[in-house]
Every structure is written in C-alpha cells, then in structure tokens.
PDB file of N, CA and C in Angstrom:
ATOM      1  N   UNK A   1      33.141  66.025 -27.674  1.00  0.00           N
ATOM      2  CA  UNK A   1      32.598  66.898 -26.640  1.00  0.00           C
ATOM      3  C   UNK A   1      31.451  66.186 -25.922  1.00  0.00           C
ATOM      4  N   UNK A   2      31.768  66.290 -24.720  1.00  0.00           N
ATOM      5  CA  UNK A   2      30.533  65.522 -23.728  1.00  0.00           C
ATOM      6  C   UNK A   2      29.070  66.124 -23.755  1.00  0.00           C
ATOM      7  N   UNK A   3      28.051  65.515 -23.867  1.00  0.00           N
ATOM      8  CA  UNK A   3      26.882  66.815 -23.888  1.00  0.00           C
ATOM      9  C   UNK A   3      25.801  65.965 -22.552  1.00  0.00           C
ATOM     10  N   UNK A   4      25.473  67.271 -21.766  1.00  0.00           N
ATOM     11  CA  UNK A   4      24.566  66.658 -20.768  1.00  0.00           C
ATOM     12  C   UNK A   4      22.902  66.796 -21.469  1.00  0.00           C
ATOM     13  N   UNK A   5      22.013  65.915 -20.434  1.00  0.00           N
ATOM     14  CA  UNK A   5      20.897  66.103 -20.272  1.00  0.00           C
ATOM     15  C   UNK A   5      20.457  67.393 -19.809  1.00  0.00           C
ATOM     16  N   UNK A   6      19.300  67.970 -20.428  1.00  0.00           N
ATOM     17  CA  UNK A   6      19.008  69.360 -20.272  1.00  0.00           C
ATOM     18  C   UNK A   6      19.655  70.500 -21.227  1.00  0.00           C
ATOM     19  N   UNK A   7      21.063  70.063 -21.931  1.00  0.00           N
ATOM     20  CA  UNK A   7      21.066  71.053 -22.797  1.00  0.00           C
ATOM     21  C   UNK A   7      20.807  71.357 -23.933  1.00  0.00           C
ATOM     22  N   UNK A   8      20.501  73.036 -23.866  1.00  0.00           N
ATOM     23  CA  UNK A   8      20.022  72.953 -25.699  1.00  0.00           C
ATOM     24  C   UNK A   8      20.521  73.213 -26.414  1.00  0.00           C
ATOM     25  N   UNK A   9      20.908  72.590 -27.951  1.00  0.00           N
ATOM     26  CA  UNK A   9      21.649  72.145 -28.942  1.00  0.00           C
ATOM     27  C   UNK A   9      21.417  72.430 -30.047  1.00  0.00           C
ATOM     28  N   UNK A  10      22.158  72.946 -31.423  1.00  0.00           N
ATOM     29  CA  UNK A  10      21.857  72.394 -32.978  1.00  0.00           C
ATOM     30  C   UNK A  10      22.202  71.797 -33.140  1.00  0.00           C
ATOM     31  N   UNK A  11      21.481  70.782 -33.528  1.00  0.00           N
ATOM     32  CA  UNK A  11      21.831  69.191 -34.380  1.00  0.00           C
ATOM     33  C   UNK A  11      21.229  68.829 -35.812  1.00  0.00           C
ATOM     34  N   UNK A  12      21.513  67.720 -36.568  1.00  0.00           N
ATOM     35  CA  UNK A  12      21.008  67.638 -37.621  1.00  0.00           C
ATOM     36  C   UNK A  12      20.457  66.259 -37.600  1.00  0.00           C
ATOM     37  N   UNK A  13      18.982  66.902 -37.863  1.00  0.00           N
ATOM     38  CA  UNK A  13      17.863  65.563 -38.115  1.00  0.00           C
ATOM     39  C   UNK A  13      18.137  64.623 -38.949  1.00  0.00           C
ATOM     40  N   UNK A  14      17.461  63.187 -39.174  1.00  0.00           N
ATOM     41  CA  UNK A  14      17.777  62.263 -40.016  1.00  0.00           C
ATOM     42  C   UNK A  14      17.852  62.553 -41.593  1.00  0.00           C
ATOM     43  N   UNK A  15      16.993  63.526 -41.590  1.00  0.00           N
ATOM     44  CA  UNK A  15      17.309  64.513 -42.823  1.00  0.00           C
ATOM     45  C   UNK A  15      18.245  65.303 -42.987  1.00  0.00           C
ATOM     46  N   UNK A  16      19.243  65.361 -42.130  1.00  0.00           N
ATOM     47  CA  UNK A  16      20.533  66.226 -41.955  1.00  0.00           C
ATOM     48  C   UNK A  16      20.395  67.583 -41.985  1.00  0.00           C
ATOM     49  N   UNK A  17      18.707  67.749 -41.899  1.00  0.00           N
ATOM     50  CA  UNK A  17      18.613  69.483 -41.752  1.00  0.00           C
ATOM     51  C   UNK A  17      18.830  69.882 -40.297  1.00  0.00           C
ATOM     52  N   UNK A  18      19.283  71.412 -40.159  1.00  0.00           N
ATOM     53  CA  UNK A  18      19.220  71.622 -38.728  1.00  0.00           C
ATOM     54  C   UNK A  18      18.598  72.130 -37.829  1.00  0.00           C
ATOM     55  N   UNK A  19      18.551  71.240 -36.702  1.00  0.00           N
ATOM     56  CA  UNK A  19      16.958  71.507 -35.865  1.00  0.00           C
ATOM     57  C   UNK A  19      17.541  72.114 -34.383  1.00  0.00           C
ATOM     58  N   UNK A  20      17.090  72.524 -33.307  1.00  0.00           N
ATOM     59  CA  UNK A  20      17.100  72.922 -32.453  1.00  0.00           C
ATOM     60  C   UNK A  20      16.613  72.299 -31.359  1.00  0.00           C
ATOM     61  N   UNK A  21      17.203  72.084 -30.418  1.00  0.00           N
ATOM     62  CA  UNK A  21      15.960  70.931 -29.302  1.00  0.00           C
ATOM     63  C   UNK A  21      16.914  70.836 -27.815  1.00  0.00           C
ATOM     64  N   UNK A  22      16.450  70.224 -26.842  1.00  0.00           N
ATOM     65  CA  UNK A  22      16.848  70.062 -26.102  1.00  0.00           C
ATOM     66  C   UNK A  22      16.865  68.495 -25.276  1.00  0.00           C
ATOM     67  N   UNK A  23      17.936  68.312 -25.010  1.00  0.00           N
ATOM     68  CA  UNK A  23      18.574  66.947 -24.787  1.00  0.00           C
ATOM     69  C   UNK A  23      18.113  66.251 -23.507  1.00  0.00           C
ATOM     70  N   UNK A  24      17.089  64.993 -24.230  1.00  0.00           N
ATOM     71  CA  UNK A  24      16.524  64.509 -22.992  1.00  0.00           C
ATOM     72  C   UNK A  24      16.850  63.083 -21.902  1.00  0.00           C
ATOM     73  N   UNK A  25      17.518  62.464 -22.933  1.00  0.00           N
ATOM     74  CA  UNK A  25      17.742  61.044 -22.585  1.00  0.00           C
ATOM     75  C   UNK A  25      19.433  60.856 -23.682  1.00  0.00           C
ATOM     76  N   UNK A  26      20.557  60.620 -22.672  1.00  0.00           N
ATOM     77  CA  UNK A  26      21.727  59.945 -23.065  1.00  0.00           C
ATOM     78  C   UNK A  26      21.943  58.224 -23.180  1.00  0.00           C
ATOM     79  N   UNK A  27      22.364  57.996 -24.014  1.00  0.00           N
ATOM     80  CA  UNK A  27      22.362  56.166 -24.079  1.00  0.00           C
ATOM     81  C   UNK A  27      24.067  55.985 -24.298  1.00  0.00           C
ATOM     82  N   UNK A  28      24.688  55.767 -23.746  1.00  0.00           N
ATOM     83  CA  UNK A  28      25.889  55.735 -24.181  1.00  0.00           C
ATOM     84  C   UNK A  28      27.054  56.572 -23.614  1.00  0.00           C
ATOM     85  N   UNK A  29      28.486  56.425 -24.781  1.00  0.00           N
ATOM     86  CA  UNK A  29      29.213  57.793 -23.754  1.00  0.00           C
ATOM     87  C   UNK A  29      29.876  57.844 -25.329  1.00  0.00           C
ATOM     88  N   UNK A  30      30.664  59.265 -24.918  1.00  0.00           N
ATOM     89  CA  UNK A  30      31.877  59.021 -26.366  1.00  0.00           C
ATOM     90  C   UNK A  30      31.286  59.370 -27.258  1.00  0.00           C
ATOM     91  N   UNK A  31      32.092  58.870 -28.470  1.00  0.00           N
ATOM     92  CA  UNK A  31      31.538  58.979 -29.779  1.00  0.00           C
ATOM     93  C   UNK A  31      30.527  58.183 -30.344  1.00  0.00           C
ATOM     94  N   UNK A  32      30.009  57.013 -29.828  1.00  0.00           N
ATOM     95  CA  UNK A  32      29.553  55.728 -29.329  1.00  0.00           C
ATOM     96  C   UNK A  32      27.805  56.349 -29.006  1.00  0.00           C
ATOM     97  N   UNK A  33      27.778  57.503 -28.108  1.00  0.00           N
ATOM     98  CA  UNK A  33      26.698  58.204 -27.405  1.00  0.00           C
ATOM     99  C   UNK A  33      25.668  58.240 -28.340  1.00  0.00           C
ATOM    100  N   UNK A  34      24.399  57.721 -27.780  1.00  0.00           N
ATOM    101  CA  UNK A  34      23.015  58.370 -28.893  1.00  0.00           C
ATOM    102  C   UNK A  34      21.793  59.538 -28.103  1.00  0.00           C
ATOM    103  N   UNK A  35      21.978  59.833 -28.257  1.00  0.00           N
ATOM    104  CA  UNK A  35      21.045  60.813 -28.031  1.00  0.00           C
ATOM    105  C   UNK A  35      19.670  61.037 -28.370  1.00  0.00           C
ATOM    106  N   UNK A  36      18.389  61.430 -27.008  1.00  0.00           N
ATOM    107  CA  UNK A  36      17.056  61.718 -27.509  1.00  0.00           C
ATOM    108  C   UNK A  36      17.183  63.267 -27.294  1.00  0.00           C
ATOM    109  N   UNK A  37      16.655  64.279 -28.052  1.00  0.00           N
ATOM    110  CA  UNK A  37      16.576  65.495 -28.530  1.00  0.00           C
ATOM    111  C   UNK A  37      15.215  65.603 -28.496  1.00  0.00           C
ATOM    112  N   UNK A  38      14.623  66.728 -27.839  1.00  0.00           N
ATOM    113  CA  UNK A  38      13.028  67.247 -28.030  1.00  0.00           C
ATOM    114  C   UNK A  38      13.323  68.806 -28.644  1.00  0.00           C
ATOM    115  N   UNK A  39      12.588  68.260 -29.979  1.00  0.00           N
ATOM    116  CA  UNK A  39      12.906  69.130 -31.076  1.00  0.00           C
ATOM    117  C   UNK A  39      12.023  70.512 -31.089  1.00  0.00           C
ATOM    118  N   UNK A  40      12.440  71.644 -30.284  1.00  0.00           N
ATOM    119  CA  UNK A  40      11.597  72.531 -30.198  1.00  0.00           C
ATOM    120  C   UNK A  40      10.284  73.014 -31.528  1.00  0.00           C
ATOM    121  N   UNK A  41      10.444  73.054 -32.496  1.00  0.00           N
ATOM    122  CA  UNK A  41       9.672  73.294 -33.303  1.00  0.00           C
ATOM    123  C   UNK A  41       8.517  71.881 -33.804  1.00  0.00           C
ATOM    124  N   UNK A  42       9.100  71.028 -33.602  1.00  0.00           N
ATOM    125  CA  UNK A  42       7.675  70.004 -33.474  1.00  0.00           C
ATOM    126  C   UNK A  42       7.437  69.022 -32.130  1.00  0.00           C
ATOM    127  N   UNK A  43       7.944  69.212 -31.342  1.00  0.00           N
ATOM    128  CA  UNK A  43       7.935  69.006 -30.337  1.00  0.00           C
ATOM    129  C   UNK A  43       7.615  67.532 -29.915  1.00  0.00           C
ATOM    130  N   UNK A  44       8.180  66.836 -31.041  1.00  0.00           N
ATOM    131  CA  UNK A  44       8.877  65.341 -30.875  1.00  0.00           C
ATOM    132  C   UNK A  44      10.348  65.224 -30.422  1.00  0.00           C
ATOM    133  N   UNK A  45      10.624  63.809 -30.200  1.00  0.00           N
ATOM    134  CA  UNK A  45      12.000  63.937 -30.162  1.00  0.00           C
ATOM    135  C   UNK A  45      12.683  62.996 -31.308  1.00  0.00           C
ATOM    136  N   UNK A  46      13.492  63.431 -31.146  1.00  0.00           N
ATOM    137  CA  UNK A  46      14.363  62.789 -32.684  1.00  0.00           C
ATOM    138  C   UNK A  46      16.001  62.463 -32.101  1.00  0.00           C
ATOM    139  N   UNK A  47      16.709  60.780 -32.686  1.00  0.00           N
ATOM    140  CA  UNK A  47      17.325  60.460 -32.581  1.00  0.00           C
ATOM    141  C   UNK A  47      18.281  61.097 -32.853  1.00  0.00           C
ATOM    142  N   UNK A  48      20.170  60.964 -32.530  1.00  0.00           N
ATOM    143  CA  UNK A  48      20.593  61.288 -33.011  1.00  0.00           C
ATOM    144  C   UNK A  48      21.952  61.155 -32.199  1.00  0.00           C
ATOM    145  N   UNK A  49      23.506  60.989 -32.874  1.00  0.00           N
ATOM    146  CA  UNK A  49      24.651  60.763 -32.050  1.00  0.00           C
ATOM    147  C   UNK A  49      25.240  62.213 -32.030  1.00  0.00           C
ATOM    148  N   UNK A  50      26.403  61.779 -31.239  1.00  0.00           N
ATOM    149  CA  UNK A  50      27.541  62.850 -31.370  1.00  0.00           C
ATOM    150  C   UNK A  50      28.085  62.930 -32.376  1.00  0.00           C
ATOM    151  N   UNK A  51      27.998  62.576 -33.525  1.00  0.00           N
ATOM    152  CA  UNK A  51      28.784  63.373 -34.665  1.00  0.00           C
ATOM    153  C   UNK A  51      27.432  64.582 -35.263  1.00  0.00           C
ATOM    154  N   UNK A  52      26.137  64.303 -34.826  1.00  0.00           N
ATOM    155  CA  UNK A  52      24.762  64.991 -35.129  1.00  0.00           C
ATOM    156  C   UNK A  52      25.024  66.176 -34.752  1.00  0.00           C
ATOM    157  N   UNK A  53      25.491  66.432 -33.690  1.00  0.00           N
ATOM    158  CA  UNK A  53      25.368  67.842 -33.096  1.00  0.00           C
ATOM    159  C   UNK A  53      26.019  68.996 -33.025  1.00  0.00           C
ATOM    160  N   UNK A  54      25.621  69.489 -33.786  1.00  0.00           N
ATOM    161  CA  UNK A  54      26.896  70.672 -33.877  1.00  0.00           C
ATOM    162  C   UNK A  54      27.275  71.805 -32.872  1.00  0.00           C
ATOM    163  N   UNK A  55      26.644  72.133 -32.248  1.00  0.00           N
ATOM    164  CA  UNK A  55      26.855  72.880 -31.075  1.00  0.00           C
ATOM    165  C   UNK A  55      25.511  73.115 -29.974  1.00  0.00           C
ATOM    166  N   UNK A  56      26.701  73.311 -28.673  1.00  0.00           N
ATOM    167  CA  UNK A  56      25.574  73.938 -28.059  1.00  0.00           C
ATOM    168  C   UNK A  56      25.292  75.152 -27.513  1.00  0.00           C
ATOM    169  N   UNK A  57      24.029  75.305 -27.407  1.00  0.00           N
ATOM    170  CA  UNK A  57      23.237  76.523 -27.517  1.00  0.00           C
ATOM    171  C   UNK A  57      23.315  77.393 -25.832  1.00  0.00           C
ATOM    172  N   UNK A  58      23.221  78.600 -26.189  1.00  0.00           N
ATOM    173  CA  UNK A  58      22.661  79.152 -24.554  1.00  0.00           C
ATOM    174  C   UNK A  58      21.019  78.799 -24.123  1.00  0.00           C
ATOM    175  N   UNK A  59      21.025  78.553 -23.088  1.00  0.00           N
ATOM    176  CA  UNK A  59      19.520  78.288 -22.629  1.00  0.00           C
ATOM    177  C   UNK A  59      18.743  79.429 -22.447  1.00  0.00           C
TER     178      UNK A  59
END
C-alpha cells in the first residue's frame, strides 16, 4: 500500500510497540520505502518502512 506525506498512521516503533504519528518525509517507493513519522505522543520522529505500518488513520 502506497502511503503519502501528511498522513496519519499506526506503525510500530523500533521497539515494535505501536505508535501513532504522522508521515513526514518518504525516501523510496514500494516495499523498499522508508519512512520519517512524527510521533504524536513524543513528538520526535522515528524511522520506519512499509512493512512498519499498519494502517492508516483518519485525520
């Protein structure tokens, strides 16, 4: 599934817990894609690909 910039997502942090954030910067395409995420609750962003993300969210 393609995911744009601007949307917001559950994904799972490097800790594989699941965080909430919204998608700031795409590097890539495909399955291949990495993703920067600004993680609403600490309000860093945190790495992460397309197999990370489990869905996306309504804004």
């Amino acid at each position: 599934m393609a995911h744009k910039t601007g949307e917001r997502v559950e994904y799972r942090d490097n800790k594989h817990e699941k965080q909430i954030g919204r998608i700031q910067e795409i590097q890539g395409r495909g399955k291949e894609a990495r993703y920067s995420v600004l993680n609403e609750q600490t309000q860093k962003l945190d790495q992460c690909s397309e197999k990370d993300i489990e869905r996306e969210l309504d804004r």
